[in-house]
PDB file of N, CA and C in Angstrom:
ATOM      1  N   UNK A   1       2.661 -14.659  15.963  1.00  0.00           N
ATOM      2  CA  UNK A   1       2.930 -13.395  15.281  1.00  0.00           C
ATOM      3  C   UNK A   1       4.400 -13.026  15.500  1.00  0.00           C
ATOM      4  N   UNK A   2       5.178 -12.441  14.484  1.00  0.00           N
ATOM      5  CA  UNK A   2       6.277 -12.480  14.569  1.00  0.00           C
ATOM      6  C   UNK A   2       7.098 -10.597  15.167  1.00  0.00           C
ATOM      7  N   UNK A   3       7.761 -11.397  16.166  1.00  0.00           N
ATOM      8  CA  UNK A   3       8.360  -9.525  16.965  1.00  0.00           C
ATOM      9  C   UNK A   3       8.425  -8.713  16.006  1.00  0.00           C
ATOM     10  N   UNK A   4       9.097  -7.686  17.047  1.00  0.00           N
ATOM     11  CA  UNK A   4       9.287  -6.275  15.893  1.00  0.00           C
ATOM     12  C   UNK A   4      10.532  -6.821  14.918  1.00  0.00           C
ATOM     13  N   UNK A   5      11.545  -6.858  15.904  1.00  0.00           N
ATOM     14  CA  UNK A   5      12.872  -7.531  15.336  1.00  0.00           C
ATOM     15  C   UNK A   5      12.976  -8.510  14.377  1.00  0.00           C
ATOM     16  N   UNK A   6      11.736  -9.544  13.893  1.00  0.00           N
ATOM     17  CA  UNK A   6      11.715 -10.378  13.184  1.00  0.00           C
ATOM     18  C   UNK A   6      10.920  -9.347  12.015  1.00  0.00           C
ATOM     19  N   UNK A   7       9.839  -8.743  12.171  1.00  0.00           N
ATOM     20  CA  UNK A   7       9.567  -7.791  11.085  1.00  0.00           C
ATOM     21  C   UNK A   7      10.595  -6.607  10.585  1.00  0.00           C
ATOM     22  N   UNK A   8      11.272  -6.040  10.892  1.00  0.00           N
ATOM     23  CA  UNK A   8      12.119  -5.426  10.896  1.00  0.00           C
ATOM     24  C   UNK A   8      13.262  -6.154   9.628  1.00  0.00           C
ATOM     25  N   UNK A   9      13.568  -7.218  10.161  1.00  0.00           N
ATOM     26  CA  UNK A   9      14.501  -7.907   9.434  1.00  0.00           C
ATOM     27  C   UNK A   9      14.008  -8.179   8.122  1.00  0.00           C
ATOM     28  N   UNK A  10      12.779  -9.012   8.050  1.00  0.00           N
ATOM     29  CA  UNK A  10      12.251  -9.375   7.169  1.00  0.00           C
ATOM     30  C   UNK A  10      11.893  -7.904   5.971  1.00  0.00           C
ATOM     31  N   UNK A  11      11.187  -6.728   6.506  1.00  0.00           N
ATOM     32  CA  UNK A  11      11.077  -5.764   5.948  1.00  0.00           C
ATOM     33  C   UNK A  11      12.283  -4.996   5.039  1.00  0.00           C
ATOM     34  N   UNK A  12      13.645  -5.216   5.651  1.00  0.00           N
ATOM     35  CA  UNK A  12      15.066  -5.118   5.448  1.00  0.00           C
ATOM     36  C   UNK A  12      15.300  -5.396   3.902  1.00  0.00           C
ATOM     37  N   UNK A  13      14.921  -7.093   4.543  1.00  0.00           N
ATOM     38  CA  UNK A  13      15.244  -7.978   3.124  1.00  0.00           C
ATOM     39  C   UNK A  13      14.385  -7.939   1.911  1.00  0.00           C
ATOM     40  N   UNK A  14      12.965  -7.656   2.046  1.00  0.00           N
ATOM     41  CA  UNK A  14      11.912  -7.871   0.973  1.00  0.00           C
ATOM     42  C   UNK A  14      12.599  -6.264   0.121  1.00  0.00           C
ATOM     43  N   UNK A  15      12.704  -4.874   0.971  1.00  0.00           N
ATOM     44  CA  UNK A  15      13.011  -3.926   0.557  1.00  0.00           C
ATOM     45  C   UNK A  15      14.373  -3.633  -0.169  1.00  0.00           C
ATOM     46  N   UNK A  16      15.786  -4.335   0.272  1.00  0.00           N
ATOM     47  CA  UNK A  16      16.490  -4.540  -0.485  1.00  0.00           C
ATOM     48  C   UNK A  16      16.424  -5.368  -1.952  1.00  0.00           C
ATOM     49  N   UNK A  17      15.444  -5.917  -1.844  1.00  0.00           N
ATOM     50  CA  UNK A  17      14.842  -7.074  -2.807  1.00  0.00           C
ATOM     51  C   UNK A  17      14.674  -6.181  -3.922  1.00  0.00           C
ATOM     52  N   UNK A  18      13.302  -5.383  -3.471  1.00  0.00           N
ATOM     53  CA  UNK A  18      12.493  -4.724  -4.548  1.00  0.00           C
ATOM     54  C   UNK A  18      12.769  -3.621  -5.120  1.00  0.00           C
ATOM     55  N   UNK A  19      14.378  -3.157  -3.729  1.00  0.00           N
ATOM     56  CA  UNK A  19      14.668  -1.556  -4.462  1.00  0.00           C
ATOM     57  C   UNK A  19      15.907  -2.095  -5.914  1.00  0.00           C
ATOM     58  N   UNK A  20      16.456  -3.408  -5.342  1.00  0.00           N
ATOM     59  CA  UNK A  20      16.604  -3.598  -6.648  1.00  0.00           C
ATOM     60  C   UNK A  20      15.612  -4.029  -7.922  1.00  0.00           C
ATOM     61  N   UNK A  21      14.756  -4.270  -7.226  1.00  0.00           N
ATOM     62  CA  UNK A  21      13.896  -4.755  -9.084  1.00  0.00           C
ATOM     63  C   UNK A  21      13.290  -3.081  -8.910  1.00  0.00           C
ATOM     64  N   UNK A  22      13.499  -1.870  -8.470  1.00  0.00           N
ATOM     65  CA  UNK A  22      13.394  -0.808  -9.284  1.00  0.00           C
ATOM     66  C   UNK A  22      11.787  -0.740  -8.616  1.00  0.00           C
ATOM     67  N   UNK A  23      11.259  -1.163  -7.713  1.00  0.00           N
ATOM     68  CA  UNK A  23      10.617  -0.852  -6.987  1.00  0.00           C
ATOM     69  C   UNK A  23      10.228  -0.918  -5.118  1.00  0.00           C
ATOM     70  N   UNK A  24      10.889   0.116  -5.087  1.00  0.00           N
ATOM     71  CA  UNK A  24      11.107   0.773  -4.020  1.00  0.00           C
ATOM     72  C   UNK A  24      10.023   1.060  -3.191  1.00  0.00           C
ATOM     73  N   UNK A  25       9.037   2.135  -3.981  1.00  0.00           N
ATOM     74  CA  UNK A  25       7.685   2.694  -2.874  1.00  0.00           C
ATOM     75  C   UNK A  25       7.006   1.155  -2.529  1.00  0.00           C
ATOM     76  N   UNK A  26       6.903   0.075  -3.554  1.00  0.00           N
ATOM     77  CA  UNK A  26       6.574  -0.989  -3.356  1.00  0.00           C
ATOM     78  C   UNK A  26       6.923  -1.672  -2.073  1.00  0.00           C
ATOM     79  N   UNK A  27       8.195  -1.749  -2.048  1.00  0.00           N
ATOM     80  CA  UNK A  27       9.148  -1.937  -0.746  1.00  0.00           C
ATOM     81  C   UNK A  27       8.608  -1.416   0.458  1.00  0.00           C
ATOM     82  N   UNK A  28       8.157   0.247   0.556  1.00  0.00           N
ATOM     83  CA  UNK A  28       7.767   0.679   1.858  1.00  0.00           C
ATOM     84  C   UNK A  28       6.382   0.301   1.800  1.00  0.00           C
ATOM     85  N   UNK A  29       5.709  -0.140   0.888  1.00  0.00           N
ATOM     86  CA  UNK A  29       4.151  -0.474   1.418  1.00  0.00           C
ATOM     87  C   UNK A  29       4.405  -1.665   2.073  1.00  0.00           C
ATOM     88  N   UNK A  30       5.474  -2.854   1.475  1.00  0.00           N
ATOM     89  CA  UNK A  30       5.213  -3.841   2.095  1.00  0.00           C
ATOM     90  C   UNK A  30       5.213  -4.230   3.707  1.00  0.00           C
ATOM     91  N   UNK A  31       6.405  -2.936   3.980  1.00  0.00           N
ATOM     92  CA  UNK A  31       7.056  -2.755   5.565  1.00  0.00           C
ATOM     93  C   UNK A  31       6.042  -2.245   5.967  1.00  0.00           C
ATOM     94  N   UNK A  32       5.413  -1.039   5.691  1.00  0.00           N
ATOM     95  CA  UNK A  32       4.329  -0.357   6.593  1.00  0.00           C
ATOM     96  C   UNK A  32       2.915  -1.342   6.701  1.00  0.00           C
ATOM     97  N   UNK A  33       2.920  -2.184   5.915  1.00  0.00           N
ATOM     98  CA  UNK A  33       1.731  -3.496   6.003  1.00  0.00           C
ATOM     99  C   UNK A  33       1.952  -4.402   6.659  1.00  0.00           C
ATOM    100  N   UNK A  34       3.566  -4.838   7.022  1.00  0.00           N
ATOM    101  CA  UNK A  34       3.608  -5.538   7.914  1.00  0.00           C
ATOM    102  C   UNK A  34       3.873  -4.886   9.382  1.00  0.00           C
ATOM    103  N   UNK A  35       4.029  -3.895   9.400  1.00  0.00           N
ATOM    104  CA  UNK A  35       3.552  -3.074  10.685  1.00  0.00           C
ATOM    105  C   UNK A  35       2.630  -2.803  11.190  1.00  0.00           C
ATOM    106  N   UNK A  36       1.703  -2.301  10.287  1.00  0.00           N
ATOM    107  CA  UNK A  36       0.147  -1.611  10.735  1.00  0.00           C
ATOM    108  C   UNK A  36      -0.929  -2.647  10.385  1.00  0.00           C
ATOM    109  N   UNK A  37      -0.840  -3.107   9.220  1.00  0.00           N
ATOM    110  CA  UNK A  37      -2.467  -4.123   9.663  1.00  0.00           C
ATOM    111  C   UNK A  37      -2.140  -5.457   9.989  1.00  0.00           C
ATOM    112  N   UNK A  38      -3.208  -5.667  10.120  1.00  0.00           N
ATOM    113  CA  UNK A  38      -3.123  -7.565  11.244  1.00  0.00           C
ATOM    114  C   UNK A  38      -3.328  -8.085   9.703  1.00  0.00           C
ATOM    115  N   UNK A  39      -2.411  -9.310  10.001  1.00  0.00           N
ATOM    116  CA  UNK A  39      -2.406 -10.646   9.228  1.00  0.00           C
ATOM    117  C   UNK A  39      -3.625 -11.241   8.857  1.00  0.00           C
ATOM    118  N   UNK A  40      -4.865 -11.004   9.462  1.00  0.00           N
ATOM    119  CA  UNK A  40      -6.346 -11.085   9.144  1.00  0.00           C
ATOM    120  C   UNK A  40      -6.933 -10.418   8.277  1.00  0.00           C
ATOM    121  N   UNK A  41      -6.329  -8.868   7.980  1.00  0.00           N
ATOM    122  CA  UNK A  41      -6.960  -7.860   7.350  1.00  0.00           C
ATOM    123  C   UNK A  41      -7.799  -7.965   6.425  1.00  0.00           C
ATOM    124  N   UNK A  42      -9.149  -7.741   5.919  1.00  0.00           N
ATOM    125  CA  UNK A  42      -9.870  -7.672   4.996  1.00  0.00           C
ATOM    126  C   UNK A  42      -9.055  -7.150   3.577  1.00  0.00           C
ATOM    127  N   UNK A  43      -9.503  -7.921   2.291  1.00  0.00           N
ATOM    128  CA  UNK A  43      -8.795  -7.437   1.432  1.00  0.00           C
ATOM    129  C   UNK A  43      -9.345  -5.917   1.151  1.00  0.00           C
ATOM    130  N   UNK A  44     -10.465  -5.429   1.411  1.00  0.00           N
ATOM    131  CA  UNK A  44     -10.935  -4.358   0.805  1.00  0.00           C
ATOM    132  C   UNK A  44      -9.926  -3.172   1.808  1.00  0.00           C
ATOM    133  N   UNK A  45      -9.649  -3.368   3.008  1.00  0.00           N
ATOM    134  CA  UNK A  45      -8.555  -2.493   3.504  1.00  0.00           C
ATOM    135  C   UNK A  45      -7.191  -2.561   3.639  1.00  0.00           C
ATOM    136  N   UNK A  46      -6.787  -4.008   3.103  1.00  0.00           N
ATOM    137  CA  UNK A  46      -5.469  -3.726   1.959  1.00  0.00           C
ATOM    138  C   UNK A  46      -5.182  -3.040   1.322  1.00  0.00           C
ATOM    139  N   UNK A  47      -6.207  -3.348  -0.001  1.00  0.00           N
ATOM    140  CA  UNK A  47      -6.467  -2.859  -1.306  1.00  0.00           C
ATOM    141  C   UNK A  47      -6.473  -1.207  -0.702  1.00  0.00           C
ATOM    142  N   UNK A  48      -7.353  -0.487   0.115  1.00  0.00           N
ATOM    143  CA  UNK A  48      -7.670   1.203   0.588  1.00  0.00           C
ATOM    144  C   UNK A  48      -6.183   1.868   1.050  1.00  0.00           C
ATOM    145  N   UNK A  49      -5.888   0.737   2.284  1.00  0.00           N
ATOM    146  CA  UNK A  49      -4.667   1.202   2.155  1.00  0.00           C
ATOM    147  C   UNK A  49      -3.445   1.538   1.682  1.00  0.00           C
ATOM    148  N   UNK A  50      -3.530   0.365   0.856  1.00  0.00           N
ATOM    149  CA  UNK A  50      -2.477   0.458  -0.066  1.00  0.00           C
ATOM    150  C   UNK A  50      -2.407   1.738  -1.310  1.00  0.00           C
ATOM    151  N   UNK A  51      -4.056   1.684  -1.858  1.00  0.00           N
ATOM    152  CA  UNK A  51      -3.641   3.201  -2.619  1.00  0.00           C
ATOM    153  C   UNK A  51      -3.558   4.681  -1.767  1.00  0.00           C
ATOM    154  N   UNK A  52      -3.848   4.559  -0.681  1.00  0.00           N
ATOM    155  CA  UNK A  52      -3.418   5.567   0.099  1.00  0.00           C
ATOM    156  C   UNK A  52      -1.607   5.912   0.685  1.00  0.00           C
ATOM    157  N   UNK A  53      -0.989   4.780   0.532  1.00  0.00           N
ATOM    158  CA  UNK A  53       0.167   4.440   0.657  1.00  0.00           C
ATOM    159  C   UNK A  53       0.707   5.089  -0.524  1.00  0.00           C
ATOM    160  N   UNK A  54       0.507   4.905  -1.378  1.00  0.00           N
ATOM    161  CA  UNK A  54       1.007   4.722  -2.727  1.00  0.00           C
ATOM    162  C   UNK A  54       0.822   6.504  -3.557  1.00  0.00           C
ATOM    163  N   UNK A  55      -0.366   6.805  -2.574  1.00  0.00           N
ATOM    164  CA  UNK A  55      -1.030   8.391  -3.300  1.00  0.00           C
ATOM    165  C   UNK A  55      -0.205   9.152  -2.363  1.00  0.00           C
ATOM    166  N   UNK A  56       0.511   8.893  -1.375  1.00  0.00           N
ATOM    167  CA  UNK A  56       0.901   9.810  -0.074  1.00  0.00           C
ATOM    168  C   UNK A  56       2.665   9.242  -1.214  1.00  0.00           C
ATOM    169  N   UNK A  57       2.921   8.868  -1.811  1.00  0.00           N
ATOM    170  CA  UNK A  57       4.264   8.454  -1.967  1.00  0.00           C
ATOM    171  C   UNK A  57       4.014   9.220  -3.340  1.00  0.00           C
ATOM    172  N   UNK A  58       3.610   9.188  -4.180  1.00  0.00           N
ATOM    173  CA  UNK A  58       3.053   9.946  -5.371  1.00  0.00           C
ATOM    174  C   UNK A  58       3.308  11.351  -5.574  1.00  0.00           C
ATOM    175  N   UNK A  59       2.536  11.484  -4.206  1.00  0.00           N
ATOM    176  CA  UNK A  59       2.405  13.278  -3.918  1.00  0.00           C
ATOM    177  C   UNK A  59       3.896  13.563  -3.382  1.00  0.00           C
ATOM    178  N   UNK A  60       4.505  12.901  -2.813  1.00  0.00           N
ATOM    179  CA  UNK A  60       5.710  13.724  -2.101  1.00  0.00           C
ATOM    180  C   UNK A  60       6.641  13.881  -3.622  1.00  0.00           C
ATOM    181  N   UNK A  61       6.843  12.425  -4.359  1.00  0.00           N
ATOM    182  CA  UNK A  61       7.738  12.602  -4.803  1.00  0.00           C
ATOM    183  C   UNK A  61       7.493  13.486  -6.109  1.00  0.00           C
ATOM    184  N   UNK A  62       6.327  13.812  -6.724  1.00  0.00           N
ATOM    185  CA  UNK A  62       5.932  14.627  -7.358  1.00  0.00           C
ATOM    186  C   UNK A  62       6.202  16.249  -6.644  1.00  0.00           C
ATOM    187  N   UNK A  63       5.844  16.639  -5.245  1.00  0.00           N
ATOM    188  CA  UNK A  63       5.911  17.733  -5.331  1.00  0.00           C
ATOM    189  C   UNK A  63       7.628  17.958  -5.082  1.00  0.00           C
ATOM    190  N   UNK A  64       8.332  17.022  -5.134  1.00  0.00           N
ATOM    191  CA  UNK A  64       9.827  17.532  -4.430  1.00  0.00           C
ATOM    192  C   UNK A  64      10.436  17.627  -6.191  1.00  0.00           C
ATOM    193  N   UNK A  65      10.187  17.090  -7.026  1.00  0.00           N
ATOM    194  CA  UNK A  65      10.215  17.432  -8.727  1.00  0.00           C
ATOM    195  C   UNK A  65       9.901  18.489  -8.744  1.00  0.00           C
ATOM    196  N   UNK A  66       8.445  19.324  -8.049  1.00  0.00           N
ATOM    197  CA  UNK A  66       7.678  20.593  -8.578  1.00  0.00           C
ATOM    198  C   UNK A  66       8.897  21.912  -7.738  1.00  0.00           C
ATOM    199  N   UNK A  67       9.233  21.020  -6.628  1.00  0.00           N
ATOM    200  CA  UNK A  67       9.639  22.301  -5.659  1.00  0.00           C
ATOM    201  C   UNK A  67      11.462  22.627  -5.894  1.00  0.00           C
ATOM    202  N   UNK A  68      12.063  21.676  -6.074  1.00  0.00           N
ATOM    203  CA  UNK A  68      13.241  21.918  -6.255  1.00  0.00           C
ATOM    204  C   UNK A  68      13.739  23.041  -7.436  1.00  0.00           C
ATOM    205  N   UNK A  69      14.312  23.768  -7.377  1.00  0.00           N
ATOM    206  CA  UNK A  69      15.045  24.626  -7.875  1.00  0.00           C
ATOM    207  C   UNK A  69      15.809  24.168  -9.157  1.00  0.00           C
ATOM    208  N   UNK A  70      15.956  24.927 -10.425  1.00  0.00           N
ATOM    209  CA  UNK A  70      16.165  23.989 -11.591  1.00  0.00           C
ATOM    210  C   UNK A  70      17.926  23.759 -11.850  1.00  0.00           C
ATOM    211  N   UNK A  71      18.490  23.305 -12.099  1.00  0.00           N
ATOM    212  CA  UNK A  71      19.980  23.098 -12.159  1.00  0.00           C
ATOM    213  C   UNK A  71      19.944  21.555 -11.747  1.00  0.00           C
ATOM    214  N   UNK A  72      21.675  20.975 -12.087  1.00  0.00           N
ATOM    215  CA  UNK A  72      22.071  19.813 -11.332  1.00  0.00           C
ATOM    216  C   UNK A  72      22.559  19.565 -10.035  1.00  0.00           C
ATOM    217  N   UNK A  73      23.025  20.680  -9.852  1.00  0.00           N
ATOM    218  CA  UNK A  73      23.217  20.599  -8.171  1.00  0.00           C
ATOM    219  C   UNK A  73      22.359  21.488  -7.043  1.00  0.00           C
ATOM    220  N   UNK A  74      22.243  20.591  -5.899  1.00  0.00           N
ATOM    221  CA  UNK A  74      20.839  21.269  -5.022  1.00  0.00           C
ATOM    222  C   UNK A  74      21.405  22.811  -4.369  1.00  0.00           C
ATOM    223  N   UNK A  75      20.484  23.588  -4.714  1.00  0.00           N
ATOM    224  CA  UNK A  75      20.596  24.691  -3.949  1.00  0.00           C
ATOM    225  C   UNK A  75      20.556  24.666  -2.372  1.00  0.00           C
ATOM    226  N   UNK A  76      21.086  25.794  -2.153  1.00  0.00           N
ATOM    227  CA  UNK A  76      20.811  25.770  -0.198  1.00  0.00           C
ATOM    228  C   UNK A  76      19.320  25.882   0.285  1.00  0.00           C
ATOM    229  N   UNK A  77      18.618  26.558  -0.523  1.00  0.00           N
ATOM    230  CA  UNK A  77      16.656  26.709  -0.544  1.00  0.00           C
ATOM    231  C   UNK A  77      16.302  25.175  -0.963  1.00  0.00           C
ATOM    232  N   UNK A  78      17.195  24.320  -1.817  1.00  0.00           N
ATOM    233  CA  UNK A  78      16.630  22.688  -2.015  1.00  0.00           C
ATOM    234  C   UNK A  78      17.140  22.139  -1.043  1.00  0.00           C
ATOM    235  N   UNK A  79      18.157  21.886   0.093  1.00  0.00           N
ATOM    236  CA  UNK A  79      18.923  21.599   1.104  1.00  0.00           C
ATOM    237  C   UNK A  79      17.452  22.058   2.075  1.00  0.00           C
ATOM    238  N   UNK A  80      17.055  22.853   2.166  1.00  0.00           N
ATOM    239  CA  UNK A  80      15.967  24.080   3.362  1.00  0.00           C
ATOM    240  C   UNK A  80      15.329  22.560   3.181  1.00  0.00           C
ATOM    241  N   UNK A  81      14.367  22.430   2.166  1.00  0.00           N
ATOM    242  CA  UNK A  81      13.320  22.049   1.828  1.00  0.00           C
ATOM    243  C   UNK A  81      13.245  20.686   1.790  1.00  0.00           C
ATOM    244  N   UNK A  82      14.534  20.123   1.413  1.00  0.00           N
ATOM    245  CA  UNK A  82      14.370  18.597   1.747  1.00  0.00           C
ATOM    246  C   UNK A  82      14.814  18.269   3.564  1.00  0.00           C
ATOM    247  N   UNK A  83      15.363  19.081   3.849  1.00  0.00           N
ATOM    248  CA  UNK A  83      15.800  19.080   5.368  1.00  0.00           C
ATOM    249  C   UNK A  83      13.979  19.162   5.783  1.00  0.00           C
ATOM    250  N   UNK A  84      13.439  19.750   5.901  1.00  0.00           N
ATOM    251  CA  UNK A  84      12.173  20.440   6.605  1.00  0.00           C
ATOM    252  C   UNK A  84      11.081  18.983   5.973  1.00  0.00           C
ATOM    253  N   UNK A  85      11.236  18.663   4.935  1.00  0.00           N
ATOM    254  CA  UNK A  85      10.828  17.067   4.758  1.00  0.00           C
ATOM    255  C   UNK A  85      10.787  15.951   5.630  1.00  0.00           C
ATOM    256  N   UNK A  86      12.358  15.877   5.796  1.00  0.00           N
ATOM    257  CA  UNK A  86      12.465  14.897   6.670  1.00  0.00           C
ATOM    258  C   UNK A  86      12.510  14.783   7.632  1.00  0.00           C
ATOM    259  N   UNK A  87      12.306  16.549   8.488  1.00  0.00           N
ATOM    260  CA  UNK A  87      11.677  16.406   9.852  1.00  0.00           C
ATOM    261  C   UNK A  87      10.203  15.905   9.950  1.00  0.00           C
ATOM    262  N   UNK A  88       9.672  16.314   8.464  1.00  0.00           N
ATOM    263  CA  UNK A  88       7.661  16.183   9.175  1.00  0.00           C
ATOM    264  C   UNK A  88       8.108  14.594   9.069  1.00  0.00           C
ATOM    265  N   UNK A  89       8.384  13.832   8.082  1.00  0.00           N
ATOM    266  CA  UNK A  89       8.315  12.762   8.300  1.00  0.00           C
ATOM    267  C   UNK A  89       9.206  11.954   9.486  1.00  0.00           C
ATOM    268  N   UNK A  90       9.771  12.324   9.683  1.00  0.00           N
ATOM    269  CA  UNK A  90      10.446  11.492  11.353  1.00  0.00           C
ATOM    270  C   UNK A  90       9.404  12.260  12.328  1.00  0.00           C
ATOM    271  N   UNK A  91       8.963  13.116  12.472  1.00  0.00           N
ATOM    272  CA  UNK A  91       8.066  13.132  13.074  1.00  0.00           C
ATOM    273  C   UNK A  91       6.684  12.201  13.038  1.00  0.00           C
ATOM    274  N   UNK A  92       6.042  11.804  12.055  1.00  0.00           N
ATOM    275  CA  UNK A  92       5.430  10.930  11.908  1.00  0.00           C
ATOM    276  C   UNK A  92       5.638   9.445  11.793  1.00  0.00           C
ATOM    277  N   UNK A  93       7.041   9.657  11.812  1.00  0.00           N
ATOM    278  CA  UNK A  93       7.583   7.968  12.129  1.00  0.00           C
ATOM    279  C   UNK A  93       7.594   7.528  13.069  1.00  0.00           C
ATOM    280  N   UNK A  94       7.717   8.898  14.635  1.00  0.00           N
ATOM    281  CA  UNK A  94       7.795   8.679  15.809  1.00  0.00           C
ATOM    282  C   UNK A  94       6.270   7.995  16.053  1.00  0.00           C
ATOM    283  N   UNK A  95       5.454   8.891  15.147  1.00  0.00           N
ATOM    284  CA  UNK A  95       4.302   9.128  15.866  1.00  0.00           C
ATOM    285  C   UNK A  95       3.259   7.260  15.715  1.00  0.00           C
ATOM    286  N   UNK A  96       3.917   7.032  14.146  1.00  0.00           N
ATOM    287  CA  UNK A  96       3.395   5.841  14.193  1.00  0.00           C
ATOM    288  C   UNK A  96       3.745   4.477  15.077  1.00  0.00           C
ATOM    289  N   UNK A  97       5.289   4.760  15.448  1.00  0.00           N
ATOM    290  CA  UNK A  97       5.888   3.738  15.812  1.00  0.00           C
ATOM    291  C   UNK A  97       4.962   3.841  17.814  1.00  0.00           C
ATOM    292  N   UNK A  98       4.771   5.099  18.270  1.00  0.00           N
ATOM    293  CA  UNK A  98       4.236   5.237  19.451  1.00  0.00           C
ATOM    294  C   UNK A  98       2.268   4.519  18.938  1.00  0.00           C
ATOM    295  N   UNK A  99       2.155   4.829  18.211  1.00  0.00           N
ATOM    296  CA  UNK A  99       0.530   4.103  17.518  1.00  0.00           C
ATOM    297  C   UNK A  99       0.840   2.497  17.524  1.00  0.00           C
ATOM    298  N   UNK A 100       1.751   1.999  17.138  1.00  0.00           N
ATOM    299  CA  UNK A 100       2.126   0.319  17.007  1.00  0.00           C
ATOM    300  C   UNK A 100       2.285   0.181  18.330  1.00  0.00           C
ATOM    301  N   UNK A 101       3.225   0.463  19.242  1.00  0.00           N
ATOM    302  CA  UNK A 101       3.499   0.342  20.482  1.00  0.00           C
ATOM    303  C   UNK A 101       2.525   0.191  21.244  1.00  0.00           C
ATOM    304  N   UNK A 102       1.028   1.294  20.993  1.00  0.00           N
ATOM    305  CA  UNK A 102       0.017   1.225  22.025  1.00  0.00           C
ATOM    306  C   UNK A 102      -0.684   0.226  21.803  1.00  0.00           C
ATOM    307  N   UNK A 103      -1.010  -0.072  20.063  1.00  0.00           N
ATOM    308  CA  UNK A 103      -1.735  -0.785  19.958  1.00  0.00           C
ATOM    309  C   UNK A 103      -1.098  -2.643  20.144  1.00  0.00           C
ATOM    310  N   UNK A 104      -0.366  -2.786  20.145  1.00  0.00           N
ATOM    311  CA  UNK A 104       0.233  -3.675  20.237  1.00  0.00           C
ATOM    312  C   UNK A 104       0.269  -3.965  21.973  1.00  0.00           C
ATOM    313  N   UNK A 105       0.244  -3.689  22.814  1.00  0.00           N
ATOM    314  CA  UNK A 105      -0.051  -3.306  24.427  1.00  0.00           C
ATOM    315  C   UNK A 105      -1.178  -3.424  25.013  1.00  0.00           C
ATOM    316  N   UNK A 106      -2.050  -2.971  24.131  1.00  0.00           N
ATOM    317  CA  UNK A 106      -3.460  -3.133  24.595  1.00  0.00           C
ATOM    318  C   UNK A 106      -4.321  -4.011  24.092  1.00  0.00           C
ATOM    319  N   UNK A 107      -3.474  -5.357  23.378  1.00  0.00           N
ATOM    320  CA  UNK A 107      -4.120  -6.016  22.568  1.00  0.00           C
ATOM    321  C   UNK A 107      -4.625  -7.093  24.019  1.00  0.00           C
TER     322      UNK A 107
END
C-alpha cells in the first residue's frame, strides 16, 4: 500500500490532470478515495460514496451561487461568507486527516 507521501503526490497529479479536462470535483473524489477507502472496497460503497461526494460538492457550490451578493466584485458580507466556509471546511480536513491517522494505526 502506498504512503501518504506517495498518495499525496499521485492525488497532485491525477487532480492537475482533471482540473484541466474541466473536471475538478472529479479530481477531489479521486483524492478523497484514495484516502478513505481501502483498495478492496466493495463497488456498491464506491458507487454510495461517491454520490455522496459529489452531492456534498453540489450543495456547496450551488449554495455559494445562492448566497453571494449580486454584482462582479465580492462584497465584504461575500469575503464574511466565503472566509467562514473555509474555516468549517479546514476544520473538517483536520478532522478527517486525524480519522486516516487513527485508522491507519490501528490497522
Amino acid at each position: 500500500m502506498p504512503d501518504r507521501a506517495e498518495i499525496e503526490r499521485i492525488a497532485t497529479e491525477l487532480s492537475k490532470k482533471l482540473a484541466d479536462e474541466g473536471k475538478l470535483i472529479e479530481a477531489g473524489w479521486a483524492g478523497y478515495r484514495m484516502m478513505v477507502l481501502p483498495p478492496n472496497a466493495p463497488q456498491i460503497q464506491i458507487d454510495e460514496c461517491r454520490m455522496a461526494f459529489m452531492a456534498g460538492s453540489q450543495h456547496l457550490f450551488s449554495s455559494i451561487m445562492n448566497i453571494l451578493d449580486p454584482g462582479a466584485d465580492p462584497s465584504t458580507a461575500d469575503l464574511r461568507k466565503m472566509d467562514l466556509i473555509d474555516k468549517e471546511l479546514r476544520a473538517f480536513g483536520r478532522e478527517m486527516q486525524l480519522r486516516v491517522a487513527r485508522s491507519k494505526g490501528s490497522a
